[in-house]
Protein backbone atom coordinates (compact mmCIF):
# COMPACT_ATOMS: atom_id res chain seq x y z
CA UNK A 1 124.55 100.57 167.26
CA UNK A 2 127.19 97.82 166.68
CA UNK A 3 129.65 99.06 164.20
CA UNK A 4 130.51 96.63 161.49
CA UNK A 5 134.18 96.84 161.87
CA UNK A 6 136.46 94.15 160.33
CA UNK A 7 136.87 92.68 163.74
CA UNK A 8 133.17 92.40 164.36
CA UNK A 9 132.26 91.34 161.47
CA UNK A 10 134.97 88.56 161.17
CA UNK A 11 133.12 87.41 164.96
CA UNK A 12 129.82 87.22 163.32
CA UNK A 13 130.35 84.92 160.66
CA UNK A 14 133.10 83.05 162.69
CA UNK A 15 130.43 80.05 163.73
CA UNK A 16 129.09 79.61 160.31
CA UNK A 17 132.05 80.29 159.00
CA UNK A 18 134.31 77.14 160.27
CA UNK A 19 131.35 75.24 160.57
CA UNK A 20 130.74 75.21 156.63
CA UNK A 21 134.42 74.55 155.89
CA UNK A 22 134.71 72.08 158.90
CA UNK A 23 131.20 69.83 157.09
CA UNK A 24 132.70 70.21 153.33
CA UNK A 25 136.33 70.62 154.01
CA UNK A 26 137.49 67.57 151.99
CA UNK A 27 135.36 67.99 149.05
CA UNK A 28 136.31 71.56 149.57
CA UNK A 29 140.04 70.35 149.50
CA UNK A 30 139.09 68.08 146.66
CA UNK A 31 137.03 70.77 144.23
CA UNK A 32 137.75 73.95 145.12
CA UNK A 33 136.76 75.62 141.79
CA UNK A 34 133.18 73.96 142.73
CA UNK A 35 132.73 75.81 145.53
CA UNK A 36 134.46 79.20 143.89
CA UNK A 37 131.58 79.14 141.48
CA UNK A 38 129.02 78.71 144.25
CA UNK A 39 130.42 82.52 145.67
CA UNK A 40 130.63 83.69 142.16
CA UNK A 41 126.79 82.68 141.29
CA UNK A 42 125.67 85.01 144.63
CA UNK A 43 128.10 87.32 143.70
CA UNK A 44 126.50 87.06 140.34
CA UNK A 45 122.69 87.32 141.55
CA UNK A 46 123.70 90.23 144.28
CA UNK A 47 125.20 92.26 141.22
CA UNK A 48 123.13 91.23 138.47
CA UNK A 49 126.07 90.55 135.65
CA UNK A 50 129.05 88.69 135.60
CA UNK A 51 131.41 87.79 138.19
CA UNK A 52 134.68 86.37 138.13
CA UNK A 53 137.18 86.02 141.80
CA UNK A 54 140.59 86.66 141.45
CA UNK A 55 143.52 86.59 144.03
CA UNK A 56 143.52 90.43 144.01
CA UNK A 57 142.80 93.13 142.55
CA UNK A 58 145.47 94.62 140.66
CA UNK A 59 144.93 90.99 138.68
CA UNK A 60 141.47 91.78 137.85
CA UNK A 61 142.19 95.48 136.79
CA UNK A 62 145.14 94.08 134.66
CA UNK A 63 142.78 91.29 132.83
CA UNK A 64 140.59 93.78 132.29
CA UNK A 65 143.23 95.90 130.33
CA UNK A 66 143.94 92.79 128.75
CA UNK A 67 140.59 91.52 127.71
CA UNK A 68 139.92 95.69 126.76
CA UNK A 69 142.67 94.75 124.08
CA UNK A 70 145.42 97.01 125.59
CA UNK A 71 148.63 95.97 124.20
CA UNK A 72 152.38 97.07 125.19
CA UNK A 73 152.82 100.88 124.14
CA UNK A 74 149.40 101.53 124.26
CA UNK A 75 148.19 104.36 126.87
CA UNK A 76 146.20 104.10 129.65
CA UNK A 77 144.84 107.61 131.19
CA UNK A 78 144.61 107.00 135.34
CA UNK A 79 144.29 109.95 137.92
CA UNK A 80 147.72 111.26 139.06
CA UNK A 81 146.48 110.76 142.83
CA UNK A 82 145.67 106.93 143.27
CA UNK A 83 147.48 103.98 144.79
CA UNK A 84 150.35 102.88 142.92
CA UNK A 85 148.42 99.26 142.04
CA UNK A 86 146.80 100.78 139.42
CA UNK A 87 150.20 101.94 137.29
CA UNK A 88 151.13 99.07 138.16
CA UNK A 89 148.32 96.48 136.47
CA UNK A 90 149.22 98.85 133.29
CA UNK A 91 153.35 98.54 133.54
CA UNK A 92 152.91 95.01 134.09
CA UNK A 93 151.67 94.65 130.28
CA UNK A 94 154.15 97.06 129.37
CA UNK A 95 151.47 99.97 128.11
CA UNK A 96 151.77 103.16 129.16
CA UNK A 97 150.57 104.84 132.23
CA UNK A 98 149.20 108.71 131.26
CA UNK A 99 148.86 110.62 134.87
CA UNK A 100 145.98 113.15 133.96
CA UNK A 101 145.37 115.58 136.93
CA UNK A 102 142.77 116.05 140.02
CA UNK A 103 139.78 118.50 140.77
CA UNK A 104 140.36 120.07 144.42
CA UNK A 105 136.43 119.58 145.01
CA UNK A 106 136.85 116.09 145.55
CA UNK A 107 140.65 114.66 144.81
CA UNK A 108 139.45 112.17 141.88
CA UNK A 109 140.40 112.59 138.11
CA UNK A 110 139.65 115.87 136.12
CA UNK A 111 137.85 115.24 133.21
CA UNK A 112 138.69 118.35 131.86
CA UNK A 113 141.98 117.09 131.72
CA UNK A 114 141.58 114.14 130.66
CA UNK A 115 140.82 115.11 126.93
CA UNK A 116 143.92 117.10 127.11
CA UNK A 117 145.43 113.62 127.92
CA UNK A 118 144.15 111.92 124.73
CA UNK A 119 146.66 110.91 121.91
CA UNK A 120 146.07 108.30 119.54
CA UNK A 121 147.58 105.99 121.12
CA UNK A 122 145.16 105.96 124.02
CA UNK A 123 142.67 103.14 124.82
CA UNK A 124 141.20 102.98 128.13
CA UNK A 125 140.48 105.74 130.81
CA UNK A 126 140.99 104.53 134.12
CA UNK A 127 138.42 106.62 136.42
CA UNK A 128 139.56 105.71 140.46
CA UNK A 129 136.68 106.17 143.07
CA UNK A 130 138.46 107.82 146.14
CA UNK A 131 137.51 109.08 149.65
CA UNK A 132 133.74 107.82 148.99
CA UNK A 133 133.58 110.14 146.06
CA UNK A 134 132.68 109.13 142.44
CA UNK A 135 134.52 110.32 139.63
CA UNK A 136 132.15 112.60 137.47
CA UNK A 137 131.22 109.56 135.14
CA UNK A 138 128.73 111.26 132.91
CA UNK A 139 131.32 113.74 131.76
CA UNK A 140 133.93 110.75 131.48
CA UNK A 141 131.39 108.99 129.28
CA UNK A 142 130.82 111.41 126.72
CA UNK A 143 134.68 111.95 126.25
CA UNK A 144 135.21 107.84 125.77
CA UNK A 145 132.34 107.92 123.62
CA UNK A 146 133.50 110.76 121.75
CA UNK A 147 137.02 109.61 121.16
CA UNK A 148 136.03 105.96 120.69
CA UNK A 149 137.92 104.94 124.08
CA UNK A 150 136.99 102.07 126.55
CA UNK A 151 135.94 102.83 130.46
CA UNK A 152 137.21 100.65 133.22
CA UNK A 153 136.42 101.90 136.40
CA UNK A 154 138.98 101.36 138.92
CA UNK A 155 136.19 100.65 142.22
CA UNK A 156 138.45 98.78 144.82
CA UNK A 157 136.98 101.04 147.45
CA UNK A 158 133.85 101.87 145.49
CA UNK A 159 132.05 98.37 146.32
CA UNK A 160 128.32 98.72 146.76
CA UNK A 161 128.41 102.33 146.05
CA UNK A 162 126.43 104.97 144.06
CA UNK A 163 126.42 107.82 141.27
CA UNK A 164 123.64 109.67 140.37
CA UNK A 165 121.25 107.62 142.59
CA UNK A 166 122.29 104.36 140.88
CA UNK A 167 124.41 101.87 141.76
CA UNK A 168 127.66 101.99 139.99
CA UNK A 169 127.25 98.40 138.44
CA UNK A 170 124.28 98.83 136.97
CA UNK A 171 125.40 101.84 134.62
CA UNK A 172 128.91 101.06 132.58
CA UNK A 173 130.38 97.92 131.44
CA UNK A 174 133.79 96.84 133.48
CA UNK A 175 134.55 97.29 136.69
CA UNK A 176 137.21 95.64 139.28
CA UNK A 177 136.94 95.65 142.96
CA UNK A 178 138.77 94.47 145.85
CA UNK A 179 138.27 92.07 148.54
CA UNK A 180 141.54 93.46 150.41
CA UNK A 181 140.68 93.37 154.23
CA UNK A 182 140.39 97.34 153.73
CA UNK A 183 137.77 97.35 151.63
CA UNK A 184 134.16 97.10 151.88
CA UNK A 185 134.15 93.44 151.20
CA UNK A 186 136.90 91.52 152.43
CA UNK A 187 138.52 88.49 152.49
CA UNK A 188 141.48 87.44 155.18
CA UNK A 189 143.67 89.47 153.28
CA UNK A 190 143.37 89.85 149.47
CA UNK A 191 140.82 89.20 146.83
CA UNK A 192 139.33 90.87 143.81
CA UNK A 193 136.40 90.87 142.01
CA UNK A 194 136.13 91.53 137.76
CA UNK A 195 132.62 92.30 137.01
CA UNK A 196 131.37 93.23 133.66
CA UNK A 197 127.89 93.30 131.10
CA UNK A 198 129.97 92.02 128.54
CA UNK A 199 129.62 88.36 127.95
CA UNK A 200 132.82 88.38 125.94
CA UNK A 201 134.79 90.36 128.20
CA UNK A 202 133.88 87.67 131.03
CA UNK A 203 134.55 85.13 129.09
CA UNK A 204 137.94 85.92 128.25
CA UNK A 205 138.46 86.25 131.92
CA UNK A 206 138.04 83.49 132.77
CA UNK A 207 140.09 81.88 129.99
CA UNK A 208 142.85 84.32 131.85
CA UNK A 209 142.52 83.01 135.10
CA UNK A 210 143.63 79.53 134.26
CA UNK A 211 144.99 79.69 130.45
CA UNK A 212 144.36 77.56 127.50
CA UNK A 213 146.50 79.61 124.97
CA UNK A 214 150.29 80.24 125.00
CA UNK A 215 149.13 83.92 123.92
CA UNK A 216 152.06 85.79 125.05
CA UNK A 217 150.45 88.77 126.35
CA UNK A 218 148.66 86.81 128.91
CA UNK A 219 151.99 84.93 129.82
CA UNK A 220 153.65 88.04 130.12
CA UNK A 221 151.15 89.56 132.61
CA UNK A 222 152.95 88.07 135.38
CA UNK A 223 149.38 86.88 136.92
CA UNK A 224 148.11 83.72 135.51
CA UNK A 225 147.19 81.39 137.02
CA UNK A 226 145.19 83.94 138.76
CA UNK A 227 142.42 81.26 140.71
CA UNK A 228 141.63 82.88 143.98
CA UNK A 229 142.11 80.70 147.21
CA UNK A 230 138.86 78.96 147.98
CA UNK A 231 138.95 79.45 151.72
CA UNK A 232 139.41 83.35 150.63
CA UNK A 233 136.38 83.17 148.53
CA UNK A 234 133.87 81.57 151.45
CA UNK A 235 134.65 84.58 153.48
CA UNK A 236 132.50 86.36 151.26
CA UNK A 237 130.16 83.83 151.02
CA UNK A 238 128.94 84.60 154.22
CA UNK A 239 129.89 88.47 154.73
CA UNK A 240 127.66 89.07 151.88
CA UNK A 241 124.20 88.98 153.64
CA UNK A 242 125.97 92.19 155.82
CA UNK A 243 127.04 94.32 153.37
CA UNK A 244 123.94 96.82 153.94
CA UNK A 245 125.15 96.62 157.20
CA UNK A 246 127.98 97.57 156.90
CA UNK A 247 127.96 100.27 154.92
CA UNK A 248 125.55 101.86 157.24
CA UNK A 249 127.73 101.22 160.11
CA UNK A 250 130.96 103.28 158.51
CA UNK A 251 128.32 106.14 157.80
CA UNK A 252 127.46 106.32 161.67
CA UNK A 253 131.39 106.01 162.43
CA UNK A 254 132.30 108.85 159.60
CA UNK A 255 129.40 110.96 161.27
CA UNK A 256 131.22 110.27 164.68
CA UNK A 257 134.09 111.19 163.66
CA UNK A 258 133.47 114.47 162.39
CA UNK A 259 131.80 115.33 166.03
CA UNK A 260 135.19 113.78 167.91
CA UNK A 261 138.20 115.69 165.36
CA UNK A 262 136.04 118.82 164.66
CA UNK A 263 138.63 120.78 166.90
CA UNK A 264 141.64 119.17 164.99
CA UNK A 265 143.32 119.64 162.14
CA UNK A 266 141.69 116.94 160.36
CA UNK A 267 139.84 117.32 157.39
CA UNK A 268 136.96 114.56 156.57
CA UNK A 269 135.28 114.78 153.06
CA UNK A 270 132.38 116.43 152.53
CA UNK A 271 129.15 114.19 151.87
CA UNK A 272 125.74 114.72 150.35
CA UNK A 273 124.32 112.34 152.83
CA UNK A 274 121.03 112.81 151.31
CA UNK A 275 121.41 112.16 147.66
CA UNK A 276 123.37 108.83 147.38
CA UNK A 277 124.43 106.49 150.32
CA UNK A 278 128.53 106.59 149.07
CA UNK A 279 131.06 103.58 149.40
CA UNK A 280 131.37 104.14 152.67
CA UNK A 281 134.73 102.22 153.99
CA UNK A 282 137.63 103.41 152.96
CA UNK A 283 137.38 107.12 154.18
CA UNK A 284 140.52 109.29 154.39
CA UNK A 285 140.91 112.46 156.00
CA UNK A 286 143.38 114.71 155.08
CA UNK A 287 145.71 116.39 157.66
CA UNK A 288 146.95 119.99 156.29
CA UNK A 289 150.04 119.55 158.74
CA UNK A 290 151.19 117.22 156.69
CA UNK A 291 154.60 116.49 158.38
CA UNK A 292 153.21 116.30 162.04
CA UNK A 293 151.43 113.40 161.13
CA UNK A 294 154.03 111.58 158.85
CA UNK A 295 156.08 112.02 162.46
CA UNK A 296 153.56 110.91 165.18
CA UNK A 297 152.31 108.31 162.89
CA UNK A 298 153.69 104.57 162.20
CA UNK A 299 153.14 104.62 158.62
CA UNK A 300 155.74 107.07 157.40
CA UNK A 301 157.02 103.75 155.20
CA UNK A 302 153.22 103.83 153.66
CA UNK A 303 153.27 108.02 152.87
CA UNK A 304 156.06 109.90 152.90
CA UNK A 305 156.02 108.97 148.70
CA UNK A 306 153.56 109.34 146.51
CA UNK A 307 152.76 107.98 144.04
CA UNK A 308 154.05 110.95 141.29
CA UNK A 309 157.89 110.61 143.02
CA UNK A 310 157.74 106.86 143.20
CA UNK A 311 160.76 105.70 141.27
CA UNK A 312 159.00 103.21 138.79
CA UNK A 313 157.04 106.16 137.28
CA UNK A 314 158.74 109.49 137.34
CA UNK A 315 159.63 108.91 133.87
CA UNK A 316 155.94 109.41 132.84
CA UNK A 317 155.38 112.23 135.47
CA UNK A 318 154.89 115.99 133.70
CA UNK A 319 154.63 117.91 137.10
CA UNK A 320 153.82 121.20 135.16
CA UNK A 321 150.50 119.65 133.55
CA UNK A 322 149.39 117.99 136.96
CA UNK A 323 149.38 121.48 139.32
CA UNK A 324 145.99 120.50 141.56
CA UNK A 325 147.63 117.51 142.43
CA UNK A 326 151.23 119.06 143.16
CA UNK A 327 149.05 120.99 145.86
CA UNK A 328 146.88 117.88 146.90
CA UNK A 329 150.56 115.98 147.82
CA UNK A 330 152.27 119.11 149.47
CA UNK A 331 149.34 120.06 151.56
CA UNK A 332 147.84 117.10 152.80
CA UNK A 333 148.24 113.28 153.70
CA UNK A 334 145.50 110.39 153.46
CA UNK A 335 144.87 108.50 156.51
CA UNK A 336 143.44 105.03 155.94
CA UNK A 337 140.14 105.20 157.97
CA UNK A 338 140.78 101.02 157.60
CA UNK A 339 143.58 101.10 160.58
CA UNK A 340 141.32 103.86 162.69
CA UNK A 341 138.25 101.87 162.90
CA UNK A 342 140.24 98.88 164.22
């Protein structure tokens, strides 16, 4: 089969592509936020709810905090083993990032210690969708109901993919993905998508995006305006119609993979390829010599911190309540399956 990489994929639409833009490109020029809409209404009828494009995704997670009602001092729970965006979207409103710990099964957030995360001051769980697993949602579910907390699910890699044999969008309220070029859905470079049930959640999105209020928390968010750039948002446009596609094509390339390293010292998650097709894109294996690779490869800049010993957030870090993930960072090292496929 062809495999949908970003390369290929960027030659298939290419035609159609720069044709489009070429046709409309002064009323595209001219009304921009007319043709945004057009990608956000088959956004919209792909995922069934509401759609709003940003410029990335750390903007829509962080409107999403906003428009949860998360306020400066407030808590935010978030896995201790994620990218450092998502502390981030919750620093930028000056609330407070709570680092709850891993499971070893599958590297995404404990909900077992989550609870023992809770205070009162907490307000939103931030479950993160990693290495084509889901986060146990269920579970997460019944402690947000139970404590009264809101969900939003941090799904930049997660696009298209599946818990429980449903589709992720179609079972909680809030969600933000990513159109980074790394991602399942991609842009030229950056992107993100807020999506949500909630007609009042959208709706203050979108007053976010380009602001009619002086409110001073969205002024403060460092963000707004937040309009993504229309040539950005045609890209997916026409990568839409292939999304099947390419999620089926990273499933043949993860199953190839595991046939070319299986004599290495690389470590590929473990699928149930016959329960739930996963998001299949952004797949990392994990090395156990973690310093050979941080050598031979060139993105030593990108690894050799995580995201625990970063210096923004070692203040909130409380090493001895996070041990699974101590092990996770001195045992192994995540390798972008984004930069292997290309």
């Amino acid at each position: 089969m062809e495999f949908f990489t970003t390369k290929y994929i960027n030659e298939l639409i290419k035609e159609e592509y720069f044709s489009f833009t070429h046709e409309y490109y002064t009323d595209i020029l001219s009304n921009p936020n007319k043709y945004i809409s057009i990608v956000e209404i088959k956004i919209w009828e792909y995922l069934w709810w509401y759609v709003k494009l940003v410029n990335s995704w750390t903007t829509a997670l962080q409107f999403g905090l906003l428009a949860l009602g998360v306020q400066a001092w407030d808590e935010v729970i978030l896995p201790a083993n994620t990218y450092s965006a998502t502390a981030i979207a919750i620093t930028n409103i000056w609330a407070i990032p709570v680092f709850a710990d891993i499971n070893l099964d599958n590297y995404t957030i404990d909900y077992r210690d989550i609870e023992n995360k809770i205070t009162n001051k907490t307000k939103v769980i931030i479950p993160v969708h990693l290495y084509w697993y889901n986060c146990d949602m269920n579970s997460i579910q019944s402690i947000a109901t139970k404590y009264g907390i809101k969900i939003l699910e941090d799904a930049s890699h997660a696009f298209w993919g599946e818990y429980d044999w449903k589709k992720l969008w179609t079972i909680w309220d809030i969600w933000a993905f990513s159109c980074h070029l790394s991602k399942n859905f991609w842009t030229f470079w950056n992107g993100g998508i807020f999506f949500t049930k909630e007609k009042n959640l959208f709706d203050k999105i979108d007053k976010y995006i380009f602001p009619d209020t002086q409110s001073i928390e969205v002024l403060n968010s460092l963000r707004t305006p937040a309009n993504i750039w229309v040539m950005e948002a045609l890209v997916l446009l026409f990568k839409l119609e292939y999304i099947d596609k390419i999620i089926d094509s990273n499933l043949e390339l993860y199953k190839s993979f595991i046939e070319k390293y299986k004599d290495t010292n690389m470590i590929f998650p473990k699928l149930d390829l016959e329960k739930n097709r996963l998001h299949i894109r952004n797949f990392t294996v994990l090395s156990k010599d973690r310093e050979l690779y941080i050598s031979n490869w060139l993105w030593r800049k990108y690894y050799e911190v995580n995201l625990l010993e970063h210096i923004a957030f070692k203040k909130y870090n409380k090493w001895d309540t996070l041990k699974n993930t101590g092990v996770f960072f001195k045992t192994n090292l995540s390798l972008n399956f984004h930069f292997w496929i290309n």
